[in-house]
N, C-alpha and C. Protein backbone atom coordinates (compact mmCIF):
# COMPACT_ATOMS: atom_id res chain seq x y z
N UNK A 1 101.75 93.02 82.48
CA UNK A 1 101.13 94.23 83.00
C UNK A 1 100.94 94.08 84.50
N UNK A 2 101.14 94.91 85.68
CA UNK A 2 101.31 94.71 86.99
C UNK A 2 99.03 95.19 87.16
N UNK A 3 99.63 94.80 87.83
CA UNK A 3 97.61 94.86 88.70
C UNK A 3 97.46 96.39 88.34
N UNK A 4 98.50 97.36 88.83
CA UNK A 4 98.07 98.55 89.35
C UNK A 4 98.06 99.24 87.74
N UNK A 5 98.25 98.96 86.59
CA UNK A 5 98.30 99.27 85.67
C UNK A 5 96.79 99.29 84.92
N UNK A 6 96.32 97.90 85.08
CA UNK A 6 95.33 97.66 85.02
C UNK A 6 94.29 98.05 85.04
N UNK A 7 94.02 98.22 86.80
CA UNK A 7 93.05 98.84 87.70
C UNK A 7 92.82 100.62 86.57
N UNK A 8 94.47 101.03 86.70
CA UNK A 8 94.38 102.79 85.81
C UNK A 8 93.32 102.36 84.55
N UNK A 9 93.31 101.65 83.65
CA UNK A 9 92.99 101.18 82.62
C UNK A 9 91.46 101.22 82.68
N UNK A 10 91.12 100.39 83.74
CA UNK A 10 89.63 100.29 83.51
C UNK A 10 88.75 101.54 84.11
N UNK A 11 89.88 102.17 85.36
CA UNK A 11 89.26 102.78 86.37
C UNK A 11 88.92 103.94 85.06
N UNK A 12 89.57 104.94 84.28
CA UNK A 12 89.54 105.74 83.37
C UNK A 12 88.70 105.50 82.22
N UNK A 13 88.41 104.04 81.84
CA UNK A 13 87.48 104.05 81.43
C UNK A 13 86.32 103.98 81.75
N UNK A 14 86.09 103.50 83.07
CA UNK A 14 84.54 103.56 83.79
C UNK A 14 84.41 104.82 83.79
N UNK A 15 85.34 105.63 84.60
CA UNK A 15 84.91 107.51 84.43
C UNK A 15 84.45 107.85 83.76
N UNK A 16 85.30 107.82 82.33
CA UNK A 16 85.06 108.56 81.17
C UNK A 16 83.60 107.95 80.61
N UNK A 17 83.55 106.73 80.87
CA UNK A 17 82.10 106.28 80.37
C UNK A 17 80.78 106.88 81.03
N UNK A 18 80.77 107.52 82.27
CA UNK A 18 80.03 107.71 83.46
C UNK A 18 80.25 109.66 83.01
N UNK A 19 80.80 109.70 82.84
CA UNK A 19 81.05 111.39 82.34
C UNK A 19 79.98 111.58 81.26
N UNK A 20 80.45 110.59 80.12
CA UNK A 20 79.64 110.66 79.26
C UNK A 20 78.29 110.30 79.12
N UNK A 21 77.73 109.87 79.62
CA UNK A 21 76.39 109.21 80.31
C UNK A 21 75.96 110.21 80.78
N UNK A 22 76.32 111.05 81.64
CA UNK A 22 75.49 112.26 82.14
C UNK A 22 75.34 113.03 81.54
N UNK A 23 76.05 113.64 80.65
CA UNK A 23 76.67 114.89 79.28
C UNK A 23 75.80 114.21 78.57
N UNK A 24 74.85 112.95 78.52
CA UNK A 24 74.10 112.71 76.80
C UNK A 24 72.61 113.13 77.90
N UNK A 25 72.80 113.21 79.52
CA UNK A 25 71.21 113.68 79.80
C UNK A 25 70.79 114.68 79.21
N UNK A 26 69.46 114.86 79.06
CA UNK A 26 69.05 116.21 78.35
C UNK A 26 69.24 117.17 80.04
N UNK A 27 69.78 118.64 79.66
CA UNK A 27 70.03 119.04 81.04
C UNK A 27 69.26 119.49 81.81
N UNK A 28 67.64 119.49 81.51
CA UNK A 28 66.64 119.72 82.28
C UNK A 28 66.51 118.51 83.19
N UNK A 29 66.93 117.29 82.79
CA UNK A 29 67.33 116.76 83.63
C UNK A 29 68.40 115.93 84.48
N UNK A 30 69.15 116.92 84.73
CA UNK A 30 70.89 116.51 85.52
C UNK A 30 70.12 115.93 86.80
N UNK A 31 69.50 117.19 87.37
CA UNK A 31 69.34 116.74 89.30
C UNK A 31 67.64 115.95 89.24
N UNK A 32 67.07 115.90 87.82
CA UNK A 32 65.66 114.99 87.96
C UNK A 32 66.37 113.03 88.43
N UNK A 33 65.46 112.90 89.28
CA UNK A 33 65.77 111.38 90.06
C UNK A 33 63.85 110.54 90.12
N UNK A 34 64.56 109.70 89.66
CA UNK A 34 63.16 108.44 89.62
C UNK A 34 63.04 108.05 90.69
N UNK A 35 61.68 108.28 90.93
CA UNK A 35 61.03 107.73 92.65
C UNK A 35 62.09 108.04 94.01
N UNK A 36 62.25 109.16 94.05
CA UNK A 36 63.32 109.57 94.91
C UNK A 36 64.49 109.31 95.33
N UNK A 37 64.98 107.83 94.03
CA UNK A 37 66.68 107.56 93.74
C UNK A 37 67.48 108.93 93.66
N UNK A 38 68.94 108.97 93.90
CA UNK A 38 69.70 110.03 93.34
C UNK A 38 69.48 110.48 91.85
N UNK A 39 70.04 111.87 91.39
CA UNK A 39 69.88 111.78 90.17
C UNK A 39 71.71 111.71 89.84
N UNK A 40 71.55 112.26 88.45
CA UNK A 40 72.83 111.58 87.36
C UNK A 40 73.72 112.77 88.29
N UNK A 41 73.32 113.53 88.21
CA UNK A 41 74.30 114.50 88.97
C UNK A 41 74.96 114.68 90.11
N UNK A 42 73.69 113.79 91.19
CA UNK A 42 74.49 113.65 92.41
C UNK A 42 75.43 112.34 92.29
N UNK A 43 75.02 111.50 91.28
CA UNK A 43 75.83 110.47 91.39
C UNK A 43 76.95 111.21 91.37
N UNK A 44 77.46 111.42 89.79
CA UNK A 44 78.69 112.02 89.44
C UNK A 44 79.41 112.98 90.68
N UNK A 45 78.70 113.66 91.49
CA UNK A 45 79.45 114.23 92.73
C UNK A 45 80.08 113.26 93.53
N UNK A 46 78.99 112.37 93.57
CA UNK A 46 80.34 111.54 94.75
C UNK A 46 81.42 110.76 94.15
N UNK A 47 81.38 110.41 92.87
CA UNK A 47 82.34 109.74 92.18
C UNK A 47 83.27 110.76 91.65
N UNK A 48 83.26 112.39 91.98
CA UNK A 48 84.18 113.28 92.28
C UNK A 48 84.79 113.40 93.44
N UNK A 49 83.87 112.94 94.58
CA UNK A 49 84.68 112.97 95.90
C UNK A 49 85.62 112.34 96.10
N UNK A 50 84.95 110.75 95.82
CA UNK A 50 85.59 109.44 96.15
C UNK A 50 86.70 109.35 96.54
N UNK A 51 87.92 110.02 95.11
CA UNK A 51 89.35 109.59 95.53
C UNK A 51 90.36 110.35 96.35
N UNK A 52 89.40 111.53 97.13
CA UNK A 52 90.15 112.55 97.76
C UNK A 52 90.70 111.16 99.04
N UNK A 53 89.18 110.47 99.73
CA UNK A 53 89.50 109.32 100.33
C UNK A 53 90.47 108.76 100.45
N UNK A 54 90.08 107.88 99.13
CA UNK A 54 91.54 106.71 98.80
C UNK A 54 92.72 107.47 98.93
N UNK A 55 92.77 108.32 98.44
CA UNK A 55 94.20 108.52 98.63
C UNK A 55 95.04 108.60 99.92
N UNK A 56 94.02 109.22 100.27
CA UNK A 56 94.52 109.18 102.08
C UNK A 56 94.38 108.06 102.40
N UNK A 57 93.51 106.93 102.58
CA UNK A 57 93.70 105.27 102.52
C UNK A 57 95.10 105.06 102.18
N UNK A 58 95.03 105.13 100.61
CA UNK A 58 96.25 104.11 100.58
C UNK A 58 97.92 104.87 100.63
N UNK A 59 97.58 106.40 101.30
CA UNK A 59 99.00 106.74 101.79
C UNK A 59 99.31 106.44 103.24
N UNK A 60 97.72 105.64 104.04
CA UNK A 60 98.36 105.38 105.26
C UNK A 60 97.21 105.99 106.16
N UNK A 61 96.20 107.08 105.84
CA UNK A 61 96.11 108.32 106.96
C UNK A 61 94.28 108.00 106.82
N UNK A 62 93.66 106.85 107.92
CA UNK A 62 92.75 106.33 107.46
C UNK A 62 91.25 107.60 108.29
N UNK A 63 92.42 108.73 108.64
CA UNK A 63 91.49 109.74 109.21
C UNK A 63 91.01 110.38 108.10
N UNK A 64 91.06 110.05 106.68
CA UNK A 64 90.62 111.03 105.85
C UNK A 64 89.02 110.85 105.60
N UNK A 65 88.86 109.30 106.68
CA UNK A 65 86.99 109.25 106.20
C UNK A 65 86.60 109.87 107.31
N UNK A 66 86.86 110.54 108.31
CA UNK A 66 86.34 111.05 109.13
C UNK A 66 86.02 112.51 107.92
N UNK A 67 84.84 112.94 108.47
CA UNK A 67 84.50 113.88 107.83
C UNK A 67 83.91 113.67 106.51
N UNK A 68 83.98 112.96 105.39
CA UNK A 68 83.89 111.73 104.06
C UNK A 68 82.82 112.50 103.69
N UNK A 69 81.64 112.04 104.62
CA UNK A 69 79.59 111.91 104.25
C UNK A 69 79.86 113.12 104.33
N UNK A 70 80.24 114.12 105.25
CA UNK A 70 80.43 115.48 105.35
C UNK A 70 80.16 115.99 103.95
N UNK A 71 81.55 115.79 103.83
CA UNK A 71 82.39 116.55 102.31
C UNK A 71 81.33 116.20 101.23
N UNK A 72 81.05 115.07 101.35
CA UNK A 72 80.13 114.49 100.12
C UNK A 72 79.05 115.43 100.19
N UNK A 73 78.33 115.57 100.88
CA UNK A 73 76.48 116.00 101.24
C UNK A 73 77.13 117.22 100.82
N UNK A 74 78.06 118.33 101.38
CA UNK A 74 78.65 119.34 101.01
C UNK A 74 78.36 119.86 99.58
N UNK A 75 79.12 119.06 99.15
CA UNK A 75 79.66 119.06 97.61
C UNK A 75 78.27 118.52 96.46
N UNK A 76 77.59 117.71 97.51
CA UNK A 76 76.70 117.61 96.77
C UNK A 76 75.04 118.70 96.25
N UNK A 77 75.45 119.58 97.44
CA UNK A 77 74.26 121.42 97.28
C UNK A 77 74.84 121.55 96.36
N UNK A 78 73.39 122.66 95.79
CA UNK A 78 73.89 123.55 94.86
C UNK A 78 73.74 123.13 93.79
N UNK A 79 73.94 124.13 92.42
CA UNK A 79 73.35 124.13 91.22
C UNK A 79 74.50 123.06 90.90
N UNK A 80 74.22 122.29 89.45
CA UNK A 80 75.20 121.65 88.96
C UNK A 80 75.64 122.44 87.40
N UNK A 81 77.05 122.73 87.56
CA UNK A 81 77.70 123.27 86.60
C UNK A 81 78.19 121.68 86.12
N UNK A 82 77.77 121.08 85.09
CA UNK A 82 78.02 119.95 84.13
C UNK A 82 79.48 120.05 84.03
N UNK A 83 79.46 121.18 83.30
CA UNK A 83 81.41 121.70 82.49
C UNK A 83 82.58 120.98 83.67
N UNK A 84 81.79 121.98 84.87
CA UNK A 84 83.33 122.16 85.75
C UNK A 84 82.85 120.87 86.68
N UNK A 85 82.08 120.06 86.76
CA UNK A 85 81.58 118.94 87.38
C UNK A 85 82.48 117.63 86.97
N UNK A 86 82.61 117.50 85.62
CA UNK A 86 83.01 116.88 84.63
C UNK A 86 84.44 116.67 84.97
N UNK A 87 84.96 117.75 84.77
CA UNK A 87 86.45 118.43 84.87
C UNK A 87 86.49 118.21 85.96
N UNK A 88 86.04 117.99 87.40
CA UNK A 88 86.79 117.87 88.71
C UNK A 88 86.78 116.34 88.57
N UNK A 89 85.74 115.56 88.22
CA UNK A 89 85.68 114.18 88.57
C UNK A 89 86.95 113.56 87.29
N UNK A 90 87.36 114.27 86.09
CA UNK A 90 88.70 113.71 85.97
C UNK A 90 89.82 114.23 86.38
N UNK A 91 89.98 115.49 86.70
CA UNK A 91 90.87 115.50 87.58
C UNK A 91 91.27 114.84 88.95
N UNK A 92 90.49 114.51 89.91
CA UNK A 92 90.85 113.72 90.50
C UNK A 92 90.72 112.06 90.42
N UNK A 93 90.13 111.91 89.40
CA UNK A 93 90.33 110.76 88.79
C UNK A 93 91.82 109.89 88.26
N UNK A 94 92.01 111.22 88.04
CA UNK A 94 93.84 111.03 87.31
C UNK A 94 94.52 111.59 89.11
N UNK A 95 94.49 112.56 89.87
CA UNK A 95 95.02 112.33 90.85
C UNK A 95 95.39 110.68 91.84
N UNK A 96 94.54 110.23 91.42
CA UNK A 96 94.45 109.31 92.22
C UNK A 96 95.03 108.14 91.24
N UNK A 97 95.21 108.16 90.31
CA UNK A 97 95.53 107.01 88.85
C UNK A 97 96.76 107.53 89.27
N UNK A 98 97.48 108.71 89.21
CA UNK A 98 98.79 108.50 89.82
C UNK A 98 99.27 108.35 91.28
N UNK A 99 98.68 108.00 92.28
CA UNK A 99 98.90 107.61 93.36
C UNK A 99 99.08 105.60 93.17
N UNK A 100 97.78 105.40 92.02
CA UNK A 100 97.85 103.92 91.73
C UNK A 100 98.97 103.53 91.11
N UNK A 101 99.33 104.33 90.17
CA UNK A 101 100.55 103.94 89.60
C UNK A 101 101.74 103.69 90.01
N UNK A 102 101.82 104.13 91.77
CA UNK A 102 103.22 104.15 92.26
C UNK A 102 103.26 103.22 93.69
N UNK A 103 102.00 102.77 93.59
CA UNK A 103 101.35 101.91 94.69
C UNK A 103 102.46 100.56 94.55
N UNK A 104 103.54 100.13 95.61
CA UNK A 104 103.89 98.71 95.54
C UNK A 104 103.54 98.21 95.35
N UNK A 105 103.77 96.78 94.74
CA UNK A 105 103.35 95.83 94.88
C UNK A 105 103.42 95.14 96.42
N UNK A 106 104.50 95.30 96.87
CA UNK A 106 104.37 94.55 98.51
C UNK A 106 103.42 95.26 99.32
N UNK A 107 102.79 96.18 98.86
CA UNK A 107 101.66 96.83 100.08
C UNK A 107 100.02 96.28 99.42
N UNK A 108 99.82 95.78 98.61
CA UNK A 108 98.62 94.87 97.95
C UNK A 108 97.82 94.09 99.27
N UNK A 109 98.51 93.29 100.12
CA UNK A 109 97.68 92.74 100.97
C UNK A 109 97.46 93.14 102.03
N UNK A 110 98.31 94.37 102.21
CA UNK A 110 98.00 95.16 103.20
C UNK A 110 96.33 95.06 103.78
N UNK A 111 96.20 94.85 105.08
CA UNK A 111 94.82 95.34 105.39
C UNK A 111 94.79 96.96 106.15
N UNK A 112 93.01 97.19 105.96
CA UNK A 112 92.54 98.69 106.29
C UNK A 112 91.52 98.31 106.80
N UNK A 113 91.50 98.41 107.89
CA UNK A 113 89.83 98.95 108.49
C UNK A 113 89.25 100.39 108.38
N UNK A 114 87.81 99.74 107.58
CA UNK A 114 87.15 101.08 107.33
C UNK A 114 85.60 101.26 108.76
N UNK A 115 85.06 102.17 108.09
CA UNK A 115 83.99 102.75 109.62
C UNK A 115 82.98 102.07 108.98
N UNK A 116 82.59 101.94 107.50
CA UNK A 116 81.54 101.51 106.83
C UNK A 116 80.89 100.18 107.14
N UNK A 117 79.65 100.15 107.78
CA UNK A 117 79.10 99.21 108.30
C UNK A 117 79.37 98.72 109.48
N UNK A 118 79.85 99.25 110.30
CA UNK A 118 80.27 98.92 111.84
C UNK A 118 81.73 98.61 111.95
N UNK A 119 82.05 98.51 110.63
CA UNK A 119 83.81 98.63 110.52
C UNK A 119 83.92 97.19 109.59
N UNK A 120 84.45 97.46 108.91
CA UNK A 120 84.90 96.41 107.08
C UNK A 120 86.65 96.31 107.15
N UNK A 121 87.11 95.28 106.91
CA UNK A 121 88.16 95.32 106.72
C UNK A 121 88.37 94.81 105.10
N UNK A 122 89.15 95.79 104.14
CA UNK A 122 89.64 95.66 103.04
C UNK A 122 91.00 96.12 102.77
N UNK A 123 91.49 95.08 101.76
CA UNK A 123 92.95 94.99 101.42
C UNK A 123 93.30 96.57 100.66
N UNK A 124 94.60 96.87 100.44
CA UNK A 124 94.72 97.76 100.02
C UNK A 124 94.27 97.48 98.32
N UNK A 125 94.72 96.17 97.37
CA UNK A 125 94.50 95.82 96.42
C UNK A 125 93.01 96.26 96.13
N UNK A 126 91.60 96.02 97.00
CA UNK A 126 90.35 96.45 97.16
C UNK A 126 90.57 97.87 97.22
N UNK A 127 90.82 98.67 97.21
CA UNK A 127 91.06 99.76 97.65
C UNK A 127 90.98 100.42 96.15
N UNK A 128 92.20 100.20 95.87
CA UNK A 128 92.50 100.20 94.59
C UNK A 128 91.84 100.17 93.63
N UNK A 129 91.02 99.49 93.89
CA UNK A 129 89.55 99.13 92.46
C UNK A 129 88.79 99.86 92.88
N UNK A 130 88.53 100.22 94.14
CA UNK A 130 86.97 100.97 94.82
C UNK A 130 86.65 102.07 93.53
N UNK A 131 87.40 102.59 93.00
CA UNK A 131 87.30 104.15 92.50
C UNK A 131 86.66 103.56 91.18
N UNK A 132 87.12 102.54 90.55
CA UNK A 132 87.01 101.40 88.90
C UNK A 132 84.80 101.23 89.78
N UNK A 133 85.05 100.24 90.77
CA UNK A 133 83.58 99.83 91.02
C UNK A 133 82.58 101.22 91.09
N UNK A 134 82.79 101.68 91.59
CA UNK A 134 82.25 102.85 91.95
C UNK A 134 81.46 103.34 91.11
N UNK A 135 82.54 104.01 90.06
CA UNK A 135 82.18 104.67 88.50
C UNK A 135 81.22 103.58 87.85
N UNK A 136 81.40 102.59 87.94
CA UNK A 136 80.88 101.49 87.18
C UNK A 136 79.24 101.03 87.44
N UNK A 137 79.27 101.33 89.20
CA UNK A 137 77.68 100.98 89.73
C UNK A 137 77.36 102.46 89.45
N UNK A 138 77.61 103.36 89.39
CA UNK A 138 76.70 104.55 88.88
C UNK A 138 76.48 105.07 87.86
N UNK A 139 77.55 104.37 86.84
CA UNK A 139 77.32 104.11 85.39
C UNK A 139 75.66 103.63 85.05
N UNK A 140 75.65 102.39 85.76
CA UNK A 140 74.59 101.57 85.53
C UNK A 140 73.05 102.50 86.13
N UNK A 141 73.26 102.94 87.08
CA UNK A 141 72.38 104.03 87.43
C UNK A 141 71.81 105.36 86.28
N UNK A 142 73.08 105.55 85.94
CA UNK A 142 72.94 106.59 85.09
C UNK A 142 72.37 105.88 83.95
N UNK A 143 72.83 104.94 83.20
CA UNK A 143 72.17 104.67 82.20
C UNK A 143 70.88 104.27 82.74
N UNK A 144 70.34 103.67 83.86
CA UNK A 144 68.53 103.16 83.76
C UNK A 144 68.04 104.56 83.66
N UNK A 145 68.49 105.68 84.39
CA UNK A 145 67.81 106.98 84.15
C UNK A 145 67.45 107.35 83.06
N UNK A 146 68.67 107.41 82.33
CA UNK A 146 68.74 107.42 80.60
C UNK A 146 67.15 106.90 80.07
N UNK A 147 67.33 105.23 80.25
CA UNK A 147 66.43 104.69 79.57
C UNK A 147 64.75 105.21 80.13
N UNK A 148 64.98 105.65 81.55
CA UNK A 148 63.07 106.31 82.01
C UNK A 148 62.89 107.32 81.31
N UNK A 149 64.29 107.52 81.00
CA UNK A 149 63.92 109.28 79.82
C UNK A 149 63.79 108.66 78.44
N UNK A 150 63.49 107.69 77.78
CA UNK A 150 63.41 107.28 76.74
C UNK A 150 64.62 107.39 75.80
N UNK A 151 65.51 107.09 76.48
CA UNK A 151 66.96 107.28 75.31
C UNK A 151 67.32 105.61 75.67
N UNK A 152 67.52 104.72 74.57
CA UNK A 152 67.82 103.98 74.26
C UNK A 152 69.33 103.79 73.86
N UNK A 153 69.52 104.78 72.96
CA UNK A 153 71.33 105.04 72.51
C UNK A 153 72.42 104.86 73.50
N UNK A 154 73.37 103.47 73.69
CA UNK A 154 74.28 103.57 74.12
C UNK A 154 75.06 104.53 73.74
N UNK A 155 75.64 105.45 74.99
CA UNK A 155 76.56 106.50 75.57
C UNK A 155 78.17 105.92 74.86
């Protein structure tokens, strides 16, 4: 199995796990947040944004974070429609699973300088997973919320 196969593998399942995690909140509370953490909803927005990013990353065009926090804070107003919330964060979920899928292997060690933190340099291979980590640390978010709401039931 090549890396980039992989990465599709888990990255789709962190989503789909993180989809579902918010869909078991009761929906009075999507945008409720503990001690002024994000709530489940804004998470899930930015883990809709995320791969508009990467993609522009790993086609080369590292101007696509200019503007990024923008788009995010943007996207993040406003009521949350669950349904069509859901539906964008796998759609571009899979946008970007096929950008991974066609990703060389000889461009893996590629480096990228990013703006994040006074400027980070990560491989394109890092890159690649960002979208897998991502879903995964707000997974974990989403479920402690879960549990302040008294739901115990793994999602």
């Amino acid at each position: 199995m090549r890396f980039q196969d992989q990465v599709i593998k888990v990255t789709q399942k962190a989503v789909a796990d993180l989809v579902r995690a918010v869909e078991s909140l009761p929906t009075d509370r999507l945008d409720w947040s503990p001690g002024g953490a994000r709530s489940a909803v804004d998470q899930l927005r930015e883990v809709a944004a995320v791969p508009e990013a990467l993609i522009g990353l790993l086609e080369g065009d590292a101007r696509t974070m200019e503007g990024h926090a923008e788009r995010m804070r943007a996207q993040a107003k406003g009521p949350a429609n669950l349904a069509e919330l859901s539906e964008t964060v796998l759609t571009e979920t899979a946008r970007l699973c096929a950008v991974i899928a066609s990703f060389p292997d000889s461009r893996l060690e590629e480096e990228v300088t990013l703006p994040m933190g006074g400027g980070t340099t990560w491989t394109r291979a890092d890159l690649l997973m960002h979208h897998y980590w991502n879903a995964t640390y707000h997974l974990g978010q989403v479920n402690y919320i879960q549990t302040i709401l008294g739901d115990q039931e793994m999602h």
